[in-house]
N, C-alpha and C. Protein backbone atom coordinates (compact mmCIF):
# COMPACT_ATOMS: atom_id res chain seq x y z
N UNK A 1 4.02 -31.02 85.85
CA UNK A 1 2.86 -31.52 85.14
C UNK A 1 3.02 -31.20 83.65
N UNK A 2 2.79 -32.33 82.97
CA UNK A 2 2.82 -32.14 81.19
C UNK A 2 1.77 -31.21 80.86
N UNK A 3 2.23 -30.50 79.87
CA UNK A 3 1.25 -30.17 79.02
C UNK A 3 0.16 -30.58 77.94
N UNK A 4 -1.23 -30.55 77.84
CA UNK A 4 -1.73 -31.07 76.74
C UNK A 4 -0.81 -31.62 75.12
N UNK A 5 -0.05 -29.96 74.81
CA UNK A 5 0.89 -30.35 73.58
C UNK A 5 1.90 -31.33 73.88
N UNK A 6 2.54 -31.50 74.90
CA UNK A 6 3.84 -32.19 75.54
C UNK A 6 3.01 -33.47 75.63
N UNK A 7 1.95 -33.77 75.88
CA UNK A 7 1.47 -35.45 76.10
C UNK A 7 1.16 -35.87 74.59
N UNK A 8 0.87 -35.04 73.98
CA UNK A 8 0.81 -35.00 72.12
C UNK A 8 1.83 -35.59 71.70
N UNK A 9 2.58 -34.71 72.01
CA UNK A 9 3.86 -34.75 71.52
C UNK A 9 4.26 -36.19 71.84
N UNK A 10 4.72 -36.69 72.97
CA UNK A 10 5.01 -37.70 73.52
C UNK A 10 4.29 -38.82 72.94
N UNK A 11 2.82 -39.01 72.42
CA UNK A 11 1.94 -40.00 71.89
C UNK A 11 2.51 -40.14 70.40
N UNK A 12 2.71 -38.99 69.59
CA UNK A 12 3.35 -39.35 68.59
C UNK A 12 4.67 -39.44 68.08
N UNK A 13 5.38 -39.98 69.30
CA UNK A 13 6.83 -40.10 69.13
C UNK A 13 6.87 -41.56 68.94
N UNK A 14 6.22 -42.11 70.02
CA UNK A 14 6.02 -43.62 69.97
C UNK A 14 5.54 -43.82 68.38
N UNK A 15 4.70 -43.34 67.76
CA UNK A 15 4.75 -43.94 66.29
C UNK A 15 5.82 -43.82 64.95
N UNK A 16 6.92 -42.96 65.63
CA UNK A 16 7.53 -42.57 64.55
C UNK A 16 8.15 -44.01 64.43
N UNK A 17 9.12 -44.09 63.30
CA UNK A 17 9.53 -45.19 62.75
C UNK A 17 10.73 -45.15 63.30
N UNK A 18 11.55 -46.64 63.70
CA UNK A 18 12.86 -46.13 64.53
C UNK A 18 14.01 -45.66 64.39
N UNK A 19 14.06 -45.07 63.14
CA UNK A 19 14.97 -44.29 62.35
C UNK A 19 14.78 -43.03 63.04
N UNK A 20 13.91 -42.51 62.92
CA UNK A 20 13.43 -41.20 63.18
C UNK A 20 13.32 -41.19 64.50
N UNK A 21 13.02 -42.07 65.36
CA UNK A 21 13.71 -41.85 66.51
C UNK A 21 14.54 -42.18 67.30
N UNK A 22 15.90 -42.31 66.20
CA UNK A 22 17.05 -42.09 66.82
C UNK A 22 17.24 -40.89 66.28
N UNK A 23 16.74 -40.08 64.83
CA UNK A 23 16.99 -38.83 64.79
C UNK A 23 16.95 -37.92 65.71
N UNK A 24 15.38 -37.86 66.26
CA UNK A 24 14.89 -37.58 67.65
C UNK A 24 15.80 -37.51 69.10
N UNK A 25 16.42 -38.53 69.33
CA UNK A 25 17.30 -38.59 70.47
C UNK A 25 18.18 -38.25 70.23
N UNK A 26 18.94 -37.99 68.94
CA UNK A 26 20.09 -37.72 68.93
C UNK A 26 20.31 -35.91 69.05
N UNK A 27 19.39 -35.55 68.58
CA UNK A 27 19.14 -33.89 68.33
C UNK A 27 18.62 -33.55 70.00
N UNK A 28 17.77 -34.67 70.73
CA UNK A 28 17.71 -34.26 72.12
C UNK A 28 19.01 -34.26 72.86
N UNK A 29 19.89 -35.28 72.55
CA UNK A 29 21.12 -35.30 73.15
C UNK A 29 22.21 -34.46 72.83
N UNK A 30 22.18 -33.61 72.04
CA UNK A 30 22.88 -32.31 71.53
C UNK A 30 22.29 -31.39 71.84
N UNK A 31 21.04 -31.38 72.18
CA UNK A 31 20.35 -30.06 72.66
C UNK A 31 20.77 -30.01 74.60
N UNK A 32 20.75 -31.30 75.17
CA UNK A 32 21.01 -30.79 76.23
C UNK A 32 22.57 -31.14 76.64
N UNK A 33 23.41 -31.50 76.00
CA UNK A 33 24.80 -31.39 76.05
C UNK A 33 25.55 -29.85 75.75
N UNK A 34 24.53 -29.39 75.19
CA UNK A 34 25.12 -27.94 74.38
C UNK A 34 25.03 -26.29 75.59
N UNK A 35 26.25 -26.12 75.70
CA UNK A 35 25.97 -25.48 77.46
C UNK A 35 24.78 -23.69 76.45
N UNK A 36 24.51 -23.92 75.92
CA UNK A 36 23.40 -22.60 74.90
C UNK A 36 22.51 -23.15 74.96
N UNK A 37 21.33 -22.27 75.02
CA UNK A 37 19.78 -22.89 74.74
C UNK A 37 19.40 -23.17 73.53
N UNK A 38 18.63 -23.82 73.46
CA UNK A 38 18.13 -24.27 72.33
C UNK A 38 17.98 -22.94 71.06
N UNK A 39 18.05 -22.82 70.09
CA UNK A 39 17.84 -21.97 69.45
C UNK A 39 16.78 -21.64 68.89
N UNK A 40 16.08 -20.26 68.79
CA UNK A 40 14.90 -20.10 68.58
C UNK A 40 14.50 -19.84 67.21
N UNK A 41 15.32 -19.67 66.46
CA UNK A 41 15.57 -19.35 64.31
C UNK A 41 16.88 -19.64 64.23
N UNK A 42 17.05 -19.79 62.91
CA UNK A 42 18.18 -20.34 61.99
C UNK A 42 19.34 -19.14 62.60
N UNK A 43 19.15 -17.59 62.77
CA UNK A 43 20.19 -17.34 62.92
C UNK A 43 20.91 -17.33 64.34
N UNK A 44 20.20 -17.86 65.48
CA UNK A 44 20.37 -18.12 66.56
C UNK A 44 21.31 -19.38 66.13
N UNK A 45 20.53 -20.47 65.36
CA UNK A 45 20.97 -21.85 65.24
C UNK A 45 22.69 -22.04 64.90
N UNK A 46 22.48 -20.64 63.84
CA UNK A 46 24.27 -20.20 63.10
C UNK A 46 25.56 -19.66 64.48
N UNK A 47 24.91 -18.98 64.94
CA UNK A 47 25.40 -18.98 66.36
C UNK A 47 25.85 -20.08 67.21
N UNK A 48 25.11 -20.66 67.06
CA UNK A 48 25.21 -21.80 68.16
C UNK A 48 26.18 -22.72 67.11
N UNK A 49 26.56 -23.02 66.33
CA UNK A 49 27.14 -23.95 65.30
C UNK A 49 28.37 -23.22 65.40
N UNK A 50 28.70 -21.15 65.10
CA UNK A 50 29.64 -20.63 65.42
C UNK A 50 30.57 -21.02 66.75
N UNK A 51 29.61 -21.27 67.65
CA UNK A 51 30.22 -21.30 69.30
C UNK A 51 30.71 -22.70 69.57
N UNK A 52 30.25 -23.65 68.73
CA UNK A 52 30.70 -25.09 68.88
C UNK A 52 31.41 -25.31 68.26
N UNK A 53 31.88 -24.84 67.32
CA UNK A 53 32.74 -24.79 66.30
C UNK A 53 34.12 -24.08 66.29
N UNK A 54 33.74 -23.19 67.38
CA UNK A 54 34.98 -22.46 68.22
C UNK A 54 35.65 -21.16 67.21
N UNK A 55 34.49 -20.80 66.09
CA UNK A 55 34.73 -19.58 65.07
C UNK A 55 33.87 -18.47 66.06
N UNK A 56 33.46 -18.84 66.60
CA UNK A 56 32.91 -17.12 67.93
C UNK A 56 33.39 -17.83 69.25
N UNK A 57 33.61 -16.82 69.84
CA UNK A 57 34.39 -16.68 70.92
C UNK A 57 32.94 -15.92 71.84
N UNK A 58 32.13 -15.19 71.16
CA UNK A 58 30.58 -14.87 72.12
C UNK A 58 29.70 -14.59 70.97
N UNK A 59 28.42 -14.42 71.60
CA UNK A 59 27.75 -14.53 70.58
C UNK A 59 27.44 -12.89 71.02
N UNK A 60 27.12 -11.77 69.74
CA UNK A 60 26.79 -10.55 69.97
C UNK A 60 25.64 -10.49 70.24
N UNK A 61 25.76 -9.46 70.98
CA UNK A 61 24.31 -8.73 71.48
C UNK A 61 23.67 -7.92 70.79
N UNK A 62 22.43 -7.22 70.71
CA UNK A 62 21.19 -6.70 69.66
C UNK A 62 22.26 -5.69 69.26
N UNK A 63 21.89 -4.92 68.28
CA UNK A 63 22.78 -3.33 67.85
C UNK A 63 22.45 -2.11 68.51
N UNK A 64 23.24 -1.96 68.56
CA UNK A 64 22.79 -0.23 69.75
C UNK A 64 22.52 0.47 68.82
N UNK A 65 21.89 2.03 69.14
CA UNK A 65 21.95 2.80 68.58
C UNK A 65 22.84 3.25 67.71
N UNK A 66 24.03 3.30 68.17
CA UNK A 66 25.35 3.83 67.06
C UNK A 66 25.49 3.28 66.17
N UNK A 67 25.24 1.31 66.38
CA UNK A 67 25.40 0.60 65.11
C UNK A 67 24.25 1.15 64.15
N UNK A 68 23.38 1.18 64.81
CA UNK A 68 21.46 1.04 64.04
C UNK A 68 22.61 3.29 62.52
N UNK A 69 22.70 3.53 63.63
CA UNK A 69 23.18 5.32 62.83
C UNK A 69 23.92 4.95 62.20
N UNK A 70 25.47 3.96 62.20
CA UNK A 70 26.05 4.28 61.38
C UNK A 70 25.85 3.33 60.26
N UNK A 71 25.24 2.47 60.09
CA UNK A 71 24.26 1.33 59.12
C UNK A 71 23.34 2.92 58.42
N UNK A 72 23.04 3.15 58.88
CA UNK A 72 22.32 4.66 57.92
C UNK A 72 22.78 5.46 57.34
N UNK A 73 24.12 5.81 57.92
CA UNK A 73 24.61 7.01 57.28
C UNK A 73 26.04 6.15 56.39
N UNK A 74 25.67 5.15 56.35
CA UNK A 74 26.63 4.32 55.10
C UNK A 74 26.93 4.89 53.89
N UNK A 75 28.12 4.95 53.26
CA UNK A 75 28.23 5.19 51.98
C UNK A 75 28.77 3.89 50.94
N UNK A 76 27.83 3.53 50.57
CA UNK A 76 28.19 2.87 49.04
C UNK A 76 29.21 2.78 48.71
N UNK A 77 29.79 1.79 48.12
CA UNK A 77 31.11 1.70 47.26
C UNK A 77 30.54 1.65 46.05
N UNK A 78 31.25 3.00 45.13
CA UNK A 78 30.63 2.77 43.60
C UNK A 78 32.33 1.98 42.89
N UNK A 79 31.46 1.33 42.04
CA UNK A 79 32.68 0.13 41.19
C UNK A 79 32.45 0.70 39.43
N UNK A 80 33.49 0.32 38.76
CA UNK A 80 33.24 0.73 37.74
C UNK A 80 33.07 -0.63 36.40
N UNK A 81 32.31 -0.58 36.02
CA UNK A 81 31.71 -1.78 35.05
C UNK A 81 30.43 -2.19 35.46
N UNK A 82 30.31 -3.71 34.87
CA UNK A 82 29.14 -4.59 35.13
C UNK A 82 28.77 -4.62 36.80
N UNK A 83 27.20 -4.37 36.99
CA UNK A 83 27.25 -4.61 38.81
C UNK A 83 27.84 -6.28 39.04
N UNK A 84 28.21 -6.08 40.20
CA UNK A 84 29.43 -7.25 40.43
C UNK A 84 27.76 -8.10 40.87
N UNK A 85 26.90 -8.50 40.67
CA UNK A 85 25.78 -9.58 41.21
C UNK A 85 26.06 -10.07 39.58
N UNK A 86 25.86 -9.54 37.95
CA UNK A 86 26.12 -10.05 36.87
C UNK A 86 27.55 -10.95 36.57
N UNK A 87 28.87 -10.19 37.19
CA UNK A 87 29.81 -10.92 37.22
C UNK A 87 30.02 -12.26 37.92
N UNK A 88 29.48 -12.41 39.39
CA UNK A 88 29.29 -13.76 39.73
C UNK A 88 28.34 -14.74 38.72
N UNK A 89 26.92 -14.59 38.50
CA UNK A 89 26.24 -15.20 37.68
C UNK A 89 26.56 -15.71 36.53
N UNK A 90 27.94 -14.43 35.76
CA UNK A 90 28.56 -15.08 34.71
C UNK A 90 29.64 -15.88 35.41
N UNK A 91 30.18 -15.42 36.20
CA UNK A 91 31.64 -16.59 36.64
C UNK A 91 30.92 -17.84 37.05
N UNK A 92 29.98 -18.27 37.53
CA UNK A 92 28.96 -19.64 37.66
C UNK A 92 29.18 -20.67 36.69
């Protein structure tokens, strides 16, 4: 059984213009060709573009503890001159 939003949804597909829905089908037809779920934010989305793209081999899992500690107990690289964020802006 549809949902209220899902019969919404469905009512205003029929008005889009038929450009837009072939945009529509085409992004449905990559969403269910794609053996990953749909992605839920952009960096899920980067993932999923990684894995199709065949530059990840898996997608990682949350950070454990050890990562979360040693992300804390990081040490800085000190550089000597201009901070390197001014040197790009000038190399621009």
């Amino acid at each position: 059984m549809a949902t209220p939003n899902f019969d919404q949804l469905l009512e205003r597909v029929k008005y889009l213009p038929p450009e837009e829905q072939k945009i529509l089908r085409d992004c449905l037809e990559a969403y269910l060709a794609s053996p990953l779920p749909p992605a839920k934010d952009a960096y899920e989305e980067s993932l999923r573009r990684g894995m199709a793209a065949g530059s990840l081999t898996r997608i990682p899992g949350p950070p454990t503890e050890e990562d979360i500690a040693r992300f804390r107990n990081r040490n800085p690289i000190q550089i000597e001159g201009e901070p390197l964020s001014e040197t790009i802006i000038r190399d621009r």
